[in-house]
Each structure stands twice: as C-alpha cells, then as structure tokens.
PDB file of N, CA and C in Angstrom:
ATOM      1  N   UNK A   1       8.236   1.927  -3.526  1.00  0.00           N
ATOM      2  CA  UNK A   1       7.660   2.120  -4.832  1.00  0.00           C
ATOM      3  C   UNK A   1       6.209   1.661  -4.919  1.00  0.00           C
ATOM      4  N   UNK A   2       6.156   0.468  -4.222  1.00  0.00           N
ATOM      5  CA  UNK A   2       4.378   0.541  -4.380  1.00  0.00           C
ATOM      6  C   UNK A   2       3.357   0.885  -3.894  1.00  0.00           C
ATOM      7  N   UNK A   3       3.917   1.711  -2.917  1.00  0.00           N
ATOM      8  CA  UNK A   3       2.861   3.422  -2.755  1.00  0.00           C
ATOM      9  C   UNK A   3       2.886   4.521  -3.821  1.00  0.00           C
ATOM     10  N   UNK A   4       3.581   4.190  -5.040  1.00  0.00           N
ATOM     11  CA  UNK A   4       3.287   5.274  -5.845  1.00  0.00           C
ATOM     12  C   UNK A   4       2.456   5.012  -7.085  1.00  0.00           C
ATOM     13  N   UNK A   5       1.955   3.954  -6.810  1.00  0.00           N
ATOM     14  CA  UNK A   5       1.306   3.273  -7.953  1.00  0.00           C
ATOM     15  C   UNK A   5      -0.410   3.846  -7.865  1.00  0.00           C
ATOM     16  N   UNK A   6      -0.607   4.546  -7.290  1.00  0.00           N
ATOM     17  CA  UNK A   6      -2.102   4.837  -7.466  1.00  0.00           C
ATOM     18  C   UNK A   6      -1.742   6.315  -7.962  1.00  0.00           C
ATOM     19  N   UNK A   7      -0.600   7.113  -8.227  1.00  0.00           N
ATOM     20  CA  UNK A   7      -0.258   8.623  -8.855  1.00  0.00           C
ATOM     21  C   UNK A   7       0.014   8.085 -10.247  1.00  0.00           C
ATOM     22  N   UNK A   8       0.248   6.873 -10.786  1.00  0.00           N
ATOM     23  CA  UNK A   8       0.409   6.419 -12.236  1.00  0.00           C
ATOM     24  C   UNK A   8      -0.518   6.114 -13.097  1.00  0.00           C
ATOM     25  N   UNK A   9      -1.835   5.590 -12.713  1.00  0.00           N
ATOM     26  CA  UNK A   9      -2.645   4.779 -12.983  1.00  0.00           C
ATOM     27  C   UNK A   9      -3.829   6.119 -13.727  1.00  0.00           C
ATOM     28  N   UNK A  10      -3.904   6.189 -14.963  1.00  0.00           N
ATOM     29  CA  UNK A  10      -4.663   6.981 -15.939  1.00  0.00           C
ATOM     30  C   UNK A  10      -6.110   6.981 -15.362  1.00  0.00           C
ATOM     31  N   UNK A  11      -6.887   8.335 -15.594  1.00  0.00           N
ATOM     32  CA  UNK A  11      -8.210   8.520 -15.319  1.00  0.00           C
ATOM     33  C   UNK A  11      -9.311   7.298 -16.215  1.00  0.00           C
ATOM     34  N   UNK A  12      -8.886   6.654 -17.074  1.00  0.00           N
ATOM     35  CA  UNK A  12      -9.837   6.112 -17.957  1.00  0.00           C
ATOM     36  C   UNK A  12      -9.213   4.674 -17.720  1.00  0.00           C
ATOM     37  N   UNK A  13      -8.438   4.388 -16.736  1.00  0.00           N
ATOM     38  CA  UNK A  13      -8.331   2.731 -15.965  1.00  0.00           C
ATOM     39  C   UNK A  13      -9.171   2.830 -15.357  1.00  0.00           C
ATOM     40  N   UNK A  14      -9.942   1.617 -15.393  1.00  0.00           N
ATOM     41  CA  UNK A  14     -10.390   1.374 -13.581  1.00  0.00           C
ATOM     42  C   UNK A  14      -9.875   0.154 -13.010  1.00  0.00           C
ATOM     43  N   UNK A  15      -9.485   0.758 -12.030  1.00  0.00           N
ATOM     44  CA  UNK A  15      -8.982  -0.251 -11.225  1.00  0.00           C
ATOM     45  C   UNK A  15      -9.169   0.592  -9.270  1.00  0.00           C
ATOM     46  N   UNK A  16      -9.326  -0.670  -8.344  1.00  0.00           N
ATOM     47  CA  UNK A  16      -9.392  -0.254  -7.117  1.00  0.00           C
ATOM     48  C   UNK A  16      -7.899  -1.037  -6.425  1.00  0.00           C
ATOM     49  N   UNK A  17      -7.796   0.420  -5.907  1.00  0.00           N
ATOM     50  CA  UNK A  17      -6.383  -0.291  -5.335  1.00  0.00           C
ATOM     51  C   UNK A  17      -6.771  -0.432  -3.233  1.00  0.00           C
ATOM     52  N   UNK A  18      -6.379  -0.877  -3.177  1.00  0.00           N
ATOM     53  CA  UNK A  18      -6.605  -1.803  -1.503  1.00  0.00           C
ATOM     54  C   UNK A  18      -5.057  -1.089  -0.497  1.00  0.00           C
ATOM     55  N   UNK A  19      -4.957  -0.669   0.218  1.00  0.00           N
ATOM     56  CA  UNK A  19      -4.162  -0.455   1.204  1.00  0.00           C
ATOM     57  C   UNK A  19      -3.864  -1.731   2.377  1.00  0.00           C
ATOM     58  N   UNK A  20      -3.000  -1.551   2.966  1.00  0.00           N
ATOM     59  CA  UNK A  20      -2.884  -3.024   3.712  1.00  0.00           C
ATOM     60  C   UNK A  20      -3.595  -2.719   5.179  1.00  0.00           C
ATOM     61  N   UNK A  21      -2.901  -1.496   5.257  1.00  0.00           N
ATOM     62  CA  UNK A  21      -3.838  -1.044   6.263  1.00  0.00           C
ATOM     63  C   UNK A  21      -5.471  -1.064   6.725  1.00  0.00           C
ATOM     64  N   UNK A  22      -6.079  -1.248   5.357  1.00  0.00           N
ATOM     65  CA  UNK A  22      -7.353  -1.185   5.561  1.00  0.00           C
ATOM     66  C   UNK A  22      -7.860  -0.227   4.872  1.00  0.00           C
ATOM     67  N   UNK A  23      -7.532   0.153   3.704  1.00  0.00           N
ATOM     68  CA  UNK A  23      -8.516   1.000   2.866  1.00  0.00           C
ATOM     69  C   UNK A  23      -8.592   0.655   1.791  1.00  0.00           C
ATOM     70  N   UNK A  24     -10.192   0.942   1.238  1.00  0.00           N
ATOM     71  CA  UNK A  24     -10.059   0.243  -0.198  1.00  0.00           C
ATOM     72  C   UNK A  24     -10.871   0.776  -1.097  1.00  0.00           C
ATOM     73  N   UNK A  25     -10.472   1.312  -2.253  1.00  0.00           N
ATOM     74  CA  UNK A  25     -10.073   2.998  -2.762  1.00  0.00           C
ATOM     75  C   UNK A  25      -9.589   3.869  -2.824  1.00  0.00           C
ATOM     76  N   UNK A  26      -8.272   3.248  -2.318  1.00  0.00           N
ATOM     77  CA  UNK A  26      -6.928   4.432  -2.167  1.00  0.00           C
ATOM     78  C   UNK A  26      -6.668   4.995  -4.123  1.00  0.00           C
ATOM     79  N   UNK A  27      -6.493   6.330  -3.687  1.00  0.00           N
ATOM     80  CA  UNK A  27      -6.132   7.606  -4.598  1.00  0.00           C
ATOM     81  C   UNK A  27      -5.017   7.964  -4.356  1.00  0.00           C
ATOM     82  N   UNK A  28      -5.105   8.788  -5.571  1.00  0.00           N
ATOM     83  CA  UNK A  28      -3.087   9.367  -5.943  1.00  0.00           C
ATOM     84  C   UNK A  28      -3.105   9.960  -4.427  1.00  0.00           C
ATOM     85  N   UNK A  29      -1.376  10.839  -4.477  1.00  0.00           N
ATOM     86  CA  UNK A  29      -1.236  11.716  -3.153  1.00  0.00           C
ATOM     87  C   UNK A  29      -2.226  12.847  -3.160  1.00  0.00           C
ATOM     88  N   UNK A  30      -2.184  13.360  -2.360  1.00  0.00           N
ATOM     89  CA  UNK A  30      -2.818  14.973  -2.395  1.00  0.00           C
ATOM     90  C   UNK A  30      -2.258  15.853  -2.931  1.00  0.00           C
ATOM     91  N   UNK A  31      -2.955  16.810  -3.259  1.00  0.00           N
ATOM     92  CA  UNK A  31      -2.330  18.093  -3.272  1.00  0.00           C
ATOM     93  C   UNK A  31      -1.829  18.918  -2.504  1.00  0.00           C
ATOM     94  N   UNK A  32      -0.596  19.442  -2.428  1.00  0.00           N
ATOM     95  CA  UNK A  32       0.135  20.406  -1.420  1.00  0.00           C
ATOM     96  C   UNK A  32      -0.850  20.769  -0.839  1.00  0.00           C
ATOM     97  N   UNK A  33      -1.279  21.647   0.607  1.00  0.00           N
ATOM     98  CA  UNK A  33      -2.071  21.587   1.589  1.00  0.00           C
ATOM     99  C   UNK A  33      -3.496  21.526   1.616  1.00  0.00           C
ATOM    100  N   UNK A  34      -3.852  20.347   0.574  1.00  0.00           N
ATOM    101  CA  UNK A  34      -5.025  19.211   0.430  1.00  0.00           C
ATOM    102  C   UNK A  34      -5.028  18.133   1.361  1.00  0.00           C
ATOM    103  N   UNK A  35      -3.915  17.933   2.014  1.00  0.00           N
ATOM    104  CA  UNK A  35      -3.425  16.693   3.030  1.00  0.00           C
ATOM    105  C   UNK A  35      -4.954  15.984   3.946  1.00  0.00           C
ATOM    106  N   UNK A  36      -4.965  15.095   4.391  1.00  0.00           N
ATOM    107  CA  UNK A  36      -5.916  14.395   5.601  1.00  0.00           C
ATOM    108  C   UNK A  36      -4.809  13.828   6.227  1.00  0.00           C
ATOM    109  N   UNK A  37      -4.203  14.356   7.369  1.00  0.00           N
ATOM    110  CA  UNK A  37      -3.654  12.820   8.418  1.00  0.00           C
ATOM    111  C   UNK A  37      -4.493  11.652   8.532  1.00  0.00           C
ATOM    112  N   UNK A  38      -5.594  11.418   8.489  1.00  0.00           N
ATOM    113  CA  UNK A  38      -6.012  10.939   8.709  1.00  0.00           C
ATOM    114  C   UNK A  38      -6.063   9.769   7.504  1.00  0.00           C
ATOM    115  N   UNK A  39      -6.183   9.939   6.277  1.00  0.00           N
ATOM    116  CA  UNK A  39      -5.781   9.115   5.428  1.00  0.00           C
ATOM    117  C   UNK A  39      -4.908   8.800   4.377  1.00  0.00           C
ATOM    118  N   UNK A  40      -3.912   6.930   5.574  1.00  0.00           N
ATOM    119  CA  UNK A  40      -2.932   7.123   4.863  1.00  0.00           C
ATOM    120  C   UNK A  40      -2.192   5.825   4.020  1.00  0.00           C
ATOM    121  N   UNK A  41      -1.596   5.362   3.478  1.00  0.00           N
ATOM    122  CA  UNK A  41      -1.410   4.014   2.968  1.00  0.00           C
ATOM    123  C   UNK A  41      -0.827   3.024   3.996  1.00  0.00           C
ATOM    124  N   UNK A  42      -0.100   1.909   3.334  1.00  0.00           N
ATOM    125  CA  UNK A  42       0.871   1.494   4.544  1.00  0.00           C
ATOM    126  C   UNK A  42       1.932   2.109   4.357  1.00  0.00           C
ATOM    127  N   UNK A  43       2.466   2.924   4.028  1.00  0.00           N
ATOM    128  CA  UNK A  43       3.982   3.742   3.988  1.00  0.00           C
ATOM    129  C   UNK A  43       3.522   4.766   4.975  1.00  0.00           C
ATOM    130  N   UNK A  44       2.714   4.926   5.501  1.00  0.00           N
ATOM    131  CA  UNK A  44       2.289   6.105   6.266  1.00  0.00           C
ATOM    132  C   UNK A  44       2.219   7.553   5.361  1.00  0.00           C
ATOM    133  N   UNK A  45       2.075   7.628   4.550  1.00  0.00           N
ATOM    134  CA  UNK A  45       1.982   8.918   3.580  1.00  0.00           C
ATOM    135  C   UNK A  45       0.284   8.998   3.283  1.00  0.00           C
ATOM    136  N   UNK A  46       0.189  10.078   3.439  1.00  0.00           N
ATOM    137  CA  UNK A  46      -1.076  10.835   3.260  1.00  0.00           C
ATOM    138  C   UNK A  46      -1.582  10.849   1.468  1.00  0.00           C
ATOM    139  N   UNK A  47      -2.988  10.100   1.153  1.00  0.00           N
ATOM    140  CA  UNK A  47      -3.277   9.886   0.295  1.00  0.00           C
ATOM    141  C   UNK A  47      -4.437  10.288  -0.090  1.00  0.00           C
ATOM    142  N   UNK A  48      -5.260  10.280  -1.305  1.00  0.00           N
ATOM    143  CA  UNK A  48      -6.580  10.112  -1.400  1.00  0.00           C
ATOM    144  C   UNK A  48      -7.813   9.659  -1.287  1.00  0.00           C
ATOM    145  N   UNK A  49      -9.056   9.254  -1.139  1.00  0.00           N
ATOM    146  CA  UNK A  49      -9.671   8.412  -1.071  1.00  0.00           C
ATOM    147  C   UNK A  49     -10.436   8.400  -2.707  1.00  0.00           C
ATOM    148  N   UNK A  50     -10.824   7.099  -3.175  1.00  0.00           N
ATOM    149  CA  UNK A  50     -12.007   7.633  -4.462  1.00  0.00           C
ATOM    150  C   UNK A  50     -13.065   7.235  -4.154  1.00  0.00           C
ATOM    151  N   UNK A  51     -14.422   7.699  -4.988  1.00  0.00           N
ATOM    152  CA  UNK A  51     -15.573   7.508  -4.316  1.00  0.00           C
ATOM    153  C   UNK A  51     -16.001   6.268  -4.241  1.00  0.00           C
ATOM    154  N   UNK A  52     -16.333   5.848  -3.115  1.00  0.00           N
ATOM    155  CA  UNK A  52     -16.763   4.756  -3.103  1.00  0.00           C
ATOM    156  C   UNK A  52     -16.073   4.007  -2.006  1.00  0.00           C
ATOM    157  N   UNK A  53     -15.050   4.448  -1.510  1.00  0.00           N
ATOM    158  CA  UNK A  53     -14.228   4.218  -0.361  1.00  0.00           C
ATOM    159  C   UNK A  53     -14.573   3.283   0.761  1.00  0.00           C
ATOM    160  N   UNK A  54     -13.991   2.642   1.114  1.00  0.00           N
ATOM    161  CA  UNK A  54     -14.190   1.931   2.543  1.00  0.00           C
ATOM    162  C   UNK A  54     -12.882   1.829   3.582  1.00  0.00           C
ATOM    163  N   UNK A  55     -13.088   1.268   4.459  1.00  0.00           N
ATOM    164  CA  UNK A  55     -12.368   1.727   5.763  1.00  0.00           C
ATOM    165  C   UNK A  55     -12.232   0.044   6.440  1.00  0.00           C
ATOM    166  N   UNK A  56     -11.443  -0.918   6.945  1.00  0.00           N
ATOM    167  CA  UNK A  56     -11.619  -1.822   7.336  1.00  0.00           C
ATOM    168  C   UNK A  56     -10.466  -2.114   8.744  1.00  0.00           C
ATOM    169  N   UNK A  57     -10.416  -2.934   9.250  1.00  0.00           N
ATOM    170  CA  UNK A  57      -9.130  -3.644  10.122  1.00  0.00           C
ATOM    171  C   UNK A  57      -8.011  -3.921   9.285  1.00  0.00           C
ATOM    172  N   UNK A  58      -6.802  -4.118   9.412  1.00  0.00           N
ATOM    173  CA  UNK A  58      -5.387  -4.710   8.876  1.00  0.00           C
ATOM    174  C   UNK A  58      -6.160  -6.096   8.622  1.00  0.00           C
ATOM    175  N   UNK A  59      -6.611  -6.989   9.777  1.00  0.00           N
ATOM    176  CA  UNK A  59      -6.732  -8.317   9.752  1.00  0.00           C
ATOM    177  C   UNK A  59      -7.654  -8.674   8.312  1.00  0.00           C
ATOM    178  N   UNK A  60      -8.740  -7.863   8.373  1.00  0.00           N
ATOM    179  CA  UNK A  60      -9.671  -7.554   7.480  1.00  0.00           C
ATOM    180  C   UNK A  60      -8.585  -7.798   5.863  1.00  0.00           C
ATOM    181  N   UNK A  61      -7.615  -6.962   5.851  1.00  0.00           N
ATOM    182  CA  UNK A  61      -6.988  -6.453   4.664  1.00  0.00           C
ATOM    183  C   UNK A  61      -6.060  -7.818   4.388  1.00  0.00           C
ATOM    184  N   UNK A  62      -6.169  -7.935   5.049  1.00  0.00           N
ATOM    185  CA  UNK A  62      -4.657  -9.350   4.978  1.00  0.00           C
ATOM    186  C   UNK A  62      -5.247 -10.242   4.777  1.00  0.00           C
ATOM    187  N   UNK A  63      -6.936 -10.834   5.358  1.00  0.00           N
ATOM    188  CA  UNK A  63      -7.488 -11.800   5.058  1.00  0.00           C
ATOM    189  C   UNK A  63      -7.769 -11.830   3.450  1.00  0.00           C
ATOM    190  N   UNK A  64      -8.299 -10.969   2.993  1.00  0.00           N
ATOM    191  CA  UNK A  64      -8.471 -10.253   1.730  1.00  0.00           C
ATOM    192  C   UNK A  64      -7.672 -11.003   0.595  1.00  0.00           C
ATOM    193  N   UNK A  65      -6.431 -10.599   1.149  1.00  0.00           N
ATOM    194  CA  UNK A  65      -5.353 -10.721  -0.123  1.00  0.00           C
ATOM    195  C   UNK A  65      -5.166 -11.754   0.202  1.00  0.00           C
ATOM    196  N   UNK A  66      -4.670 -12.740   1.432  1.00  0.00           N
ATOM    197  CA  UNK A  66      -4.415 -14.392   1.525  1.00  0.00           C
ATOM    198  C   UNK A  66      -5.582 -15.240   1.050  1.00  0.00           C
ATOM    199  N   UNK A  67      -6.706 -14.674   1.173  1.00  0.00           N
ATOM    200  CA  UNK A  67      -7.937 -15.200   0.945  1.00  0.00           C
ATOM    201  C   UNK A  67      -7.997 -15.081  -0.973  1.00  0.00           C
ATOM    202  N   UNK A  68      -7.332 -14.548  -1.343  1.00  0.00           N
ATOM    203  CA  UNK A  68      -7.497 -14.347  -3.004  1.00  0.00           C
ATOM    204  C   UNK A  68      -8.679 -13.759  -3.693  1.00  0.00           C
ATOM    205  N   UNK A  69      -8.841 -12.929  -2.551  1.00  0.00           N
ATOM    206  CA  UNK A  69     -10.038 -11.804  -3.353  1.00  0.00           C
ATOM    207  C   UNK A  69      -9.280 -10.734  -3.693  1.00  0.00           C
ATOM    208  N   UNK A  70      -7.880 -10.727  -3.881  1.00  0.00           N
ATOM    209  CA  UNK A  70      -7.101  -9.523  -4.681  1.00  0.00           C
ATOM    210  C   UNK A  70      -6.725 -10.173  -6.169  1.00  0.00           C
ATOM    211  N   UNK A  71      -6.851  -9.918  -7.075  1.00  0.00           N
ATOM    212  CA  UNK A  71      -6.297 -10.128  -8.513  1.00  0.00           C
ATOM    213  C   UNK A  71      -4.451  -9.833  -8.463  1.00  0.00           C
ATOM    214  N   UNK A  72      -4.340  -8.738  -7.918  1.00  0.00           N
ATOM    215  CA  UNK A  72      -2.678  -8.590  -8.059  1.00  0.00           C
ATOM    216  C   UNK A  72      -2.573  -8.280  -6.655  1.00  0.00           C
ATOM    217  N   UNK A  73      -1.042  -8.460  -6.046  1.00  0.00           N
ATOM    218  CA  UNK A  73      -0.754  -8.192  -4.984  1.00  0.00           C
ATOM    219  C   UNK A  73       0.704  -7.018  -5.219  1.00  0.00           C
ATOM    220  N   UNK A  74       0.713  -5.905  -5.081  1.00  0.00           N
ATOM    221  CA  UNK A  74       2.225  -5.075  -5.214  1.00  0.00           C
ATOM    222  C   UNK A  74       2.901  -4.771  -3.592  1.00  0.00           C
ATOM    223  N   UNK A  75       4.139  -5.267  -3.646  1.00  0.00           N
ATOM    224  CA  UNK A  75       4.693  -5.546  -2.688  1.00  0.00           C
ATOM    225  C   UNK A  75       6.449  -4.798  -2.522  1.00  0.00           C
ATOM    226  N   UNK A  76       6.714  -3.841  -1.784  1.00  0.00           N
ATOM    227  CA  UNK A  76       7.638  -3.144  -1.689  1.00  0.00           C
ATOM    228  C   UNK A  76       8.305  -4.135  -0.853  1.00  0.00           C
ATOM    229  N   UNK A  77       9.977  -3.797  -0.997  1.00  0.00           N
ATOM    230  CA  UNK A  77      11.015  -4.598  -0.536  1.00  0.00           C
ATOM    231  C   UNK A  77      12.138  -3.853  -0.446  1.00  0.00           C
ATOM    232  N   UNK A  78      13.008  -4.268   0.449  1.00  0.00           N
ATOM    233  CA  UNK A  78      14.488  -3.581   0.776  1.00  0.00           C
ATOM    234  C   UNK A  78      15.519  -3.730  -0.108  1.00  0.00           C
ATOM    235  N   UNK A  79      15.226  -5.531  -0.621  1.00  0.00           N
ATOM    236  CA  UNK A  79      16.273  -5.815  -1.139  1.00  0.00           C
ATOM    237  C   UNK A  79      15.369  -7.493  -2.078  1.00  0.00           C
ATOM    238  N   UNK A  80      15.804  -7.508  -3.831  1.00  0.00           N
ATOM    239  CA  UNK A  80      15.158  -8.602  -4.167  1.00  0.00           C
ATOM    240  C   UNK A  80      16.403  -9.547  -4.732  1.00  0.00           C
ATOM    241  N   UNK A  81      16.626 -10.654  -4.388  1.00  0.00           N
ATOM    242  CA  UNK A  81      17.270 -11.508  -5.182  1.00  0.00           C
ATOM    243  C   UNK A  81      16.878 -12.325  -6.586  1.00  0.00           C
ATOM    244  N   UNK A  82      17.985 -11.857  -7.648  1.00  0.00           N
ATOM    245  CA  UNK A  82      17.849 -12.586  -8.855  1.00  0.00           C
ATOM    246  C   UNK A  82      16.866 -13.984  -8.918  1.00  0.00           C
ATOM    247  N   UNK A  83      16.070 -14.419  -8.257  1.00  0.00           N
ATOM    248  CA  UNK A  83      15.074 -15.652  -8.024  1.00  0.00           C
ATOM    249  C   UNK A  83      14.110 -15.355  -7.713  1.00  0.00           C
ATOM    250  N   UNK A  84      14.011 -13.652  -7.178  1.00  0.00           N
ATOM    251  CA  UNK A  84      12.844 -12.996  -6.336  1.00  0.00           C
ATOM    252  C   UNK A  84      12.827 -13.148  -5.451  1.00  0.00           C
ATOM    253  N   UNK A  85      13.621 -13.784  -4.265  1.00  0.00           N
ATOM    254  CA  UNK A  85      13.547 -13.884  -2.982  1.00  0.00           C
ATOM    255  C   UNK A  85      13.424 -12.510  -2.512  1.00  0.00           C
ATOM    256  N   UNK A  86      12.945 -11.994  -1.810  1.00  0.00           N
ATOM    257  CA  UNK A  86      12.946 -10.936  -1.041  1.00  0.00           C
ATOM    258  C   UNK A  86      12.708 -10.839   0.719  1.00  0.00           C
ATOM    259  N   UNK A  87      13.935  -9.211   0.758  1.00  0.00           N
ATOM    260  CA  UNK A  87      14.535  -9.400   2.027  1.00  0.00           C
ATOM    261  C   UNK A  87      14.163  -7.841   2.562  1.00  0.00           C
ATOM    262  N   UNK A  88      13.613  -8.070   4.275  1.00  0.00           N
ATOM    263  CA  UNK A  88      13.137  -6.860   4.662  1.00  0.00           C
ATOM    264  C   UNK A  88      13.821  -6.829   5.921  1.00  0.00           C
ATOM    265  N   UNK A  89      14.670  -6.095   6.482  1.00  0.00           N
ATOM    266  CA  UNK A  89      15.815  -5.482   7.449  1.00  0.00           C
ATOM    267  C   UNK A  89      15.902  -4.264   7.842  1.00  0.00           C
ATOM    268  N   UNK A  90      16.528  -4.311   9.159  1.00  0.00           N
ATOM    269  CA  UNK A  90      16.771  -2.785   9.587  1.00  0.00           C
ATOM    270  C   UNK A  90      17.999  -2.847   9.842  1.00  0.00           C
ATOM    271  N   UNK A  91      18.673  -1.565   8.697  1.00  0.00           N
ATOM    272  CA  UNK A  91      19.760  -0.853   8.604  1.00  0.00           C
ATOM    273  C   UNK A  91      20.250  -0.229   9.870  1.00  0.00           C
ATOM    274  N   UNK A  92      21.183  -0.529  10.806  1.00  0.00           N
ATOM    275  CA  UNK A  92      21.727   0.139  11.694  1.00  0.00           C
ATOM    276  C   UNK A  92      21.827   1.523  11.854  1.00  0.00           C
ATOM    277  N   UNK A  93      21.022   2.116  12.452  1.00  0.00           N
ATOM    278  CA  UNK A  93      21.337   3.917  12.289  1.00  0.00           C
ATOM    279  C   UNK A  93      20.852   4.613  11.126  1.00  0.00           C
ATOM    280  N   UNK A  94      19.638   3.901  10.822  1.00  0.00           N
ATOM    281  CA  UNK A  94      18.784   3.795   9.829  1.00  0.00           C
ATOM    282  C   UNK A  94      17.504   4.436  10.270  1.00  0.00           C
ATOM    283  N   UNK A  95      16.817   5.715   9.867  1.00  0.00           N
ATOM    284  CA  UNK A  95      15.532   5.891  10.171  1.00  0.00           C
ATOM    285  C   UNK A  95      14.745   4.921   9.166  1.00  0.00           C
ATOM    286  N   UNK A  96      13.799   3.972  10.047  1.00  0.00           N
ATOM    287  CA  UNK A  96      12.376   2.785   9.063  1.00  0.00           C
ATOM    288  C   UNK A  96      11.302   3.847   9.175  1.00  0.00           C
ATOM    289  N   UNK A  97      10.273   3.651   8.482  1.00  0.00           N
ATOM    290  CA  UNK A  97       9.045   3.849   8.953  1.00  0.00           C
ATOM    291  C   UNK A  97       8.593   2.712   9.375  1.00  0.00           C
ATOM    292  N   UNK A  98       8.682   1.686   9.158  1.00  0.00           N
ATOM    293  CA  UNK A  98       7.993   0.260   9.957  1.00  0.00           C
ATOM    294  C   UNK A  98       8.807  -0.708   8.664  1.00  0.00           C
ATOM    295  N   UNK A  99       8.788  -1.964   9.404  1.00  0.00           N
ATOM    296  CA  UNK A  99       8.854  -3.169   8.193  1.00  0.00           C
ATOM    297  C   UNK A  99       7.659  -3.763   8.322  1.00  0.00           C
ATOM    298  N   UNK A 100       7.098  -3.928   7.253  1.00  0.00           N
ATOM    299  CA  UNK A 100       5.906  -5.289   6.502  1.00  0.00           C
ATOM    300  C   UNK A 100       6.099  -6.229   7.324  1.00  0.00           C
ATOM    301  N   UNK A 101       5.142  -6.954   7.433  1.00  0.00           N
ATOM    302  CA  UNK A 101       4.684  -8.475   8.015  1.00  0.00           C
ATOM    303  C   UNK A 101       4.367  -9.391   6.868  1.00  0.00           C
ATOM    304  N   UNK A 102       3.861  -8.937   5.453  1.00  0.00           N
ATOM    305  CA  UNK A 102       3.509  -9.525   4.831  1.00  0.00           C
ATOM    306  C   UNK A 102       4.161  -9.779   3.690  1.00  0.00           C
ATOM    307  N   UNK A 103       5.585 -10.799   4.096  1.00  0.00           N
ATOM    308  CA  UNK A 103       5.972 -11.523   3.347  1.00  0.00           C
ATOM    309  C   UNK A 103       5.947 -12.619   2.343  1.00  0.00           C
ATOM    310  N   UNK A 104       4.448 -13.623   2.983  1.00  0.00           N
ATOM    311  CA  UNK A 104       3.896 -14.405   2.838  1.00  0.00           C
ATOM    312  C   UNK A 104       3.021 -13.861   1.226  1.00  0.00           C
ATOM    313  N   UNK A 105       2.531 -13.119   1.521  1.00  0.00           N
ATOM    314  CA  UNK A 105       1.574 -12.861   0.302  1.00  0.00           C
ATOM    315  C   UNK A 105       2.489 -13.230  -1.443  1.00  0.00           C
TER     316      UNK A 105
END
C-alpha cells in the first residue's frame, strides 16, 4: 500500500515523496504504455518522475530518512500487530518481490 500513495495525493498538495531506492520526486503510476523500466519505486513498479527529480544511492536514501530529513516515513508490511509491531516474512511457495531492510525506520 505505500506505493500507492503518490496516485492519491491531489494536484494542489505539495508534497515530495522520496523512494527508498533512491528517488526523490516520485509520481503517480504511468499511463498504460507511458511505462519507463527504468523508473521504479521500491515495490519495483514503474512510476513517474515530477519535475525537479533526483536520482541517488539506497545508502543515500536510508541515510536521509534515519538522518530525519524526512517529515513522514510510510512503511509497507506483511503483517501489523495491535501495538504496531510489525512483521516481514516469506510465505512458503510464495512469489516476494523482495523484503525491506528497513525496519528500523
């Protein structure tokens, strides 16, 4: 779910949303064969850029947000416990696209 948060977010917000991967100015999805492989969130899905865009390292991106130059942090999960604990696993016979490292945040 929190790769879909830059397709919600109204033309007359501003706000810059950060990828973990290393982009910062991520945009809604594309349009049907509008696609870039080349740019994509951390879910691996093909996204937008907005103007003004930049391009960085993971390490770069992670320093970022541990470092508290992010205001909010949105963080997808497998599974959250009533306390918020949250839990990231691989389902046996389960296609992942990857699990997060960044639990910590």
């Amino acid at each position: 779910m929190p790769t879909l948060v830059s397709n919600y977010i109204p033309p007359t917000v501003k706000i810059t949303l950060q990828s973990e991967n290393g982009m910062l100015g991520v945009g809604p999805f594309p349009k049907r064969g509008k696609q870039d492989c080349d740019l994509i969130n951390a879910g691996k899905q093909t996204v937008t850029e907005l103007a003004g865009a930049s391009y960085f390292g993971a390490d770069q991106s992670f320093a970022m947000i541990r470092g508290g130059h992010c205001q909010v942090t949105v963080l997808g999960s497998m599974q959250v416990a009533a306390n918020g604990d949250m839990a990231n696993y691989l389902i046996p016979g389960k296609l992942v696209k990857g699990m997060g490292g960044a639990m910590d945040l």
